[in-house]
Protein backbone atom coordinates (compact mmCIF):
# COMPACT_ATOMS: atom_id res chain seq x y z
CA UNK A 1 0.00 0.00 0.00
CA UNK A 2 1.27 3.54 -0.81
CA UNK A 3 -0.32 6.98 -0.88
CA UNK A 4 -1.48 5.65 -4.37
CA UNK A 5 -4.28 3.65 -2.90
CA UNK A 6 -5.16 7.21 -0.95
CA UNK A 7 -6.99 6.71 2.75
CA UNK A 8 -7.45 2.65 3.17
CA UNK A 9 -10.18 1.57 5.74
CA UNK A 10 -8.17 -1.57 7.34
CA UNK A 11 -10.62 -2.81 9.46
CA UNK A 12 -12.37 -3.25 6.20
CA UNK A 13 -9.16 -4.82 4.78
CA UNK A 14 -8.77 -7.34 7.63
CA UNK A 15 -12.87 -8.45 7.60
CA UNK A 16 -11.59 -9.14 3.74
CA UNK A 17 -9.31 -11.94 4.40
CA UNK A 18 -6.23 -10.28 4.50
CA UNK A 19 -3.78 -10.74 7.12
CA UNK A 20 -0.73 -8.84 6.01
CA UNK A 21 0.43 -5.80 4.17
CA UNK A 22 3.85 -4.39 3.30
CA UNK A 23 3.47 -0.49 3.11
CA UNK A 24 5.45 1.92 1.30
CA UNK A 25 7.80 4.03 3.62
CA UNK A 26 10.32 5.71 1.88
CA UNK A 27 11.23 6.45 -1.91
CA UNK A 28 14.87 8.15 -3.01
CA UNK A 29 16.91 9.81 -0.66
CA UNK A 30 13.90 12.21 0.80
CA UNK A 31 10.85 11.33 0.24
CA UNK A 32 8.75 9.41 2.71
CA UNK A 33 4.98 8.13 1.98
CA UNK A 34 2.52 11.04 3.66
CA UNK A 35 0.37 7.95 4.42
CA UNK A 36 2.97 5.48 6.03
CA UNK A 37 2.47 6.56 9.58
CA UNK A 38 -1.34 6.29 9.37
CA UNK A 39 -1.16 3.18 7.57
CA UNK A 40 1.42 1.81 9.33
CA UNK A 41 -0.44 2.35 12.88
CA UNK A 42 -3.82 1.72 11.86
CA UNK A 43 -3.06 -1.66 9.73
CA UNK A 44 -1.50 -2.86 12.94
CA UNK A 45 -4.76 -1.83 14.96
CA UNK A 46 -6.50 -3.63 12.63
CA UNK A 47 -4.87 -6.94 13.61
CA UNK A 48 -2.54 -7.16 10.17
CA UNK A 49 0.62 -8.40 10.42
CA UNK A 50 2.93 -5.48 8.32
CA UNK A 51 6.27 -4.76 6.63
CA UNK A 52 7.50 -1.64 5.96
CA UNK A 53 9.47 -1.26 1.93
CA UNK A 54 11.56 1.77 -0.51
CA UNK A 55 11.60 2.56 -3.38
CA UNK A 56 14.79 2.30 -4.35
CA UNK A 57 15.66 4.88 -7.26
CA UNK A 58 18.60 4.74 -9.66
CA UNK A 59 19.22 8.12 -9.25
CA UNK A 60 20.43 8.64 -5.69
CA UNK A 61 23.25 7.19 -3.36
CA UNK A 62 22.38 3.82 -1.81
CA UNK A 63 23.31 5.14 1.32
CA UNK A 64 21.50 8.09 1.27
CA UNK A 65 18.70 6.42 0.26
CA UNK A 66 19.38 3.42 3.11
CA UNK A 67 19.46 6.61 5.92
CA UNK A 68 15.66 8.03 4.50
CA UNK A 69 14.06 4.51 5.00
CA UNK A 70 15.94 3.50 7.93
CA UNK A 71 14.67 6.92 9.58
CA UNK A 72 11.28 5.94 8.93
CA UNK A 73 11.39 2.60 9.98
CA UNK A 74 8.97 2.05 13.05
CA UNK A 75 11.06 0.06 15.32
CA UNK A 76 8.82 -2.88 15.63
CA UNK A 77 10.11 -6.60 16.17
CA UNK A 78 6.74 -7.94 15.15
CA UNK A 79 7.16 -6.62 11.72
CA UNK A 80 8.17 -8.63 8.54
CA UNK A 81 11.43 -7.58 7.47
CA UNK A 82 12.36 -4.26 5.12
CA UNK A 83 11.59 -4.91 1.98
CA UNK A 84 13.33 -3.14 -1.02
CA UNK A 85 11.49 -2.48 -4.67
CA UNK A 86 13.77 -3.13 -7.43
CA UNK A 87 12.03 -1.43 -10.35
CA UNK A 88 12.73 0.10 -13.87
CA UNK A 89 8.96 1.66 -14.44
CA UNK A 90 8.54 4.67 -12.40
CA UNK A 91 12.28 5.00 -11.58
CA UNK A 92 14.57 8.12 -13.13
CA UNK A 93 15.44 7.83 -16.28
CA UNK A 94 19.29 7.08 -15.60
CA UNK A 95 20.23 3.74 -16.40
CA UNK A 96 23.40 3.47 -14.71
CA UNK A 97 26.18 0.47 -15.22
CA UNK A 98 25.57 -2.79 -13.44
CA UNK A 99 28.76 -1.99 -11.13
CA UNK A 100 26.95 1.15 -10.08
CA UNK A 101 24.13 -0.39 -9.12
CA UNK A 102 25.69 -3.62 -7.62
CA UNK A 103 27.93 -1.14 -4.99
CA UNK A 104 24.81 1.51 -4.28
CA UNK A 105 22.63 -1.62 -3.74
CA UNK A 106 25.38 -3.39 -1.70
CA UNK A 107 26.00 0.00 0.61
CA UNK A 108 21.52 0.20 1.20
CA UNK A 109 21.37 -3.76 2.56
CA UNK A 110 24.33 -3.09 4.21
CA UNK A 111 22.97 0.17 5.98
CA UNK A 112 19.50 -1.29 6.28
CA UNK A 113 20.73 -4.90 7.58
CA UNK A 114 23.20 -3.19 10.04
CA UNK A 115 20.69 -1.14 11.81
CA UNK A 116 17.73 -3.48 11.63
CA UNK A 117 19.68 -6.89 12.43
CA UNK A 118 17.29 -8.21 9.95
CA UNK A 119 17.68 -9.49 5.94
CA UNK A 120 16.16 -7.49 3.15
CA UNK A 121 13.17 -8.77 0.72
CA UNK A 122 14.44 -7.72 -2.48
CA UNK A 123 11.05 -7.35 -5.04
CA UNK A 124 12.61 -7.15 -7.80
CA UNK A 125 10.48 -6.39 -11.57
CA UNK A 126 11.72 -8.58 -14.38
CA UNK A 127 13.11 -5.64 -16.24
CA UNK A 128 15.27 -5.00 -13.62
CA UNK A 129 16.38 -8.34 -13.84
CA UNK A 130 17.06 -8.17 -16.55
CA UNK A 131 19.35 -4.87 -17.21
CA UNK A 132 21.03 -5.76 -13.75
CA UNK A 133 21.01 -9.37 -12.55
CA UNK A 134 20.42 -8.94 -8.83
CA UNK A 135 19.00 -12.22 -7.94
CA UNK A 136 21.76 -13.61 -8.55
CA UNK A 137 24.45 -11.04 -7.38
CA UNK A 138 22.10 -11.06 -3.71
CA UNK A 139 21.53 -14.07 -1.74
CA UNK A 140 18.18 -12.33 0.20
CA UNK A 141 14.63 -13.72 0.82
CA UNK A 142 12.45 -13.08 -2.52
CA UNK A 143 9.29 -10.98 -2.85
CA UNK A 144 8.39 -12.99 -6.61
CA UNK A 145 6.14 -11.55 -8.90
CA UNK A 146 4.11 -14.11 -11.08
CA UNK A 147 0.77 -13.45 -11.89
CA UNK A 148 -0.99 -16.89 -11.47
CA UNK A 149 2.05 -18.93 -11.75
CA UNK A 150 3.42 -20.18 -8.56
CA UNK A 151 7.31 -19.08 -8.35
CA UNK A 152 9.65 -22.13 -8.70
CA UNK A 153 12.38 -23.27 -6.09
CA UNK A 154 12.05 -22.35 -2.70
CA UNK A 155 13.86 -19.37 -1.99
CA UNK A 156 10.77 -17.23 -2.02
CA UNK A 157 8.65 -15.28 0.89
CA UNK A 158 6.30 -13.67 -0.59
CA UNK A 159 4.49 -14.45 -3.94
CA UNK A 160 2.77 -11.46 -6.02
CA UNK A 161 -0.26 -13.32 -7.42
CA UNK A 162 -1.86 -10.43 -9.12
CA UNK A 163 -1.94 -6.68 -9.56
CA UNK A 164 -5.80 -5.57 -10.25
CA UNK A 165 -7.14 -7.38 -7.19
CA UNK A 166 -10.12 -5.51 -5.41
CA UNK A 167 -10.02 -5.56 -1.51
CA UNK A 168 -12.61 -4.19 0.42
CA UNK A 169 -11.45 -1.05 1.64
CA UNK A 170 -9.21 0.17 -0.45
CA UNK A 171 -10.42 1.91 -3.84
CA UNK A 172 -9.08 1.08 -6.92
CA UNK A 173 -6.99 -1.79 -7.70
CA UNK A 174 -4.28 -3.11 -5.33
CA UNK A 175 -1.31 -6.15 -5.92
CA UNK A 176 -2.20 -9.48 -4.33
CA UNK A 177 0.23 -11.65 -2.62
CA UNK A 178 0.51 -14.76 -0.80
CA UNK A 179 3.33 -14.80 2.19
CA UNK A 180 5.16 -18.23 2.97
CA UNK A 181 5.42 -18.36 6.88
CA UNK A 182 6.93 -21.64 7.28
CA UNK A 183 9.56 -20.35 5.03
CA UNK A 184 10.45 -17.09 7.16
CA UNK A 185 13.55 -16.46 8.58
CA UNK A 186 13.59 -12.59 8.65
């Protein structure tokens, strides 16, 4: 959930058969969700179970970008791990060389990791897997996205079923996902 989705009634959200959410915290090296707070509290008083994840943009430090979501980070032990969103759509336009994104990735889990004492999920979009081969350059839990198609091996957490679900209280379309429990090792 992100300030995309706009003001989310999660009581509504938990009477829909949902029992977890990762939220959108932080994107870049500044910016921080205007809804993550409320969100954040108010999923949790709603009985879901939540994580907290950045954006992570191509056009700022790794570092920089680790301090922004680390600052926003509620320190809460029952949460599921940071998350980070590996993404080409929506991201700056710079496309910088694999090395630069293999150290400025390295130097955000390292940051994030370090403070937290917890692994990053790394969701990571198929074009970004492509132009910079992270999956395999990272040994971290996976956040898979396959619409439909169960994600093969085991290594994953948390399975993106769809994008266009409807969930009662939210408005407009929102991703579905199914999270692997027995699998967790945060």
């Amino acid at each position: 959930m992100s300030e995309h989705q706009g003001w989310v009634d999660w009581d509504a959200v938990a009477g829909d058969g949902i029992s977890f959410a990762y939220i959108k915290a932080t994107e870049g090296g500044d910016y921080v969700d205007r809804w993550f707070t409320r969100n954040w509290s108010t999923a949790a008083g709603a009985g879901l179970t939540r994580g907290a994840y950045h954006f992570f943009t191509l056009c700022t430090g790794g570092k920089r970008q680790a301090q922004n979501f680390v600052r926003a980070l509620p320190r809460d032990p029952a949460a599921l791990p940071p998350a980070v969103d590996l993404e080409l759509a929506g991201n700056c336009r710079a496309r910088p060389a694999r090395a630069v994104v293999d150290r400025e990735l390295r130097a955000f889990l390292f940051l994030v990791e370090t403070t937290t004492g917890r692994r990053v999920v790394l969701y990571v979009s198929n074009d970004f897997e492509e132009r910079y081969g992270v999956r395999a350059s990272f040994d971290r839990p996976s956040w898979d996205r396959r619409f439909l198609l169960r994600p093969e091996g085991d290594d994953w957490v948390v399975w993106q079923v769809g994008g266009f679900a409807h969930v009662n209280g939210v408005r407009g379309p929102v991703d579905l996902d199914v999270f692997r429990r027995t699998v967790w090792a945060g």
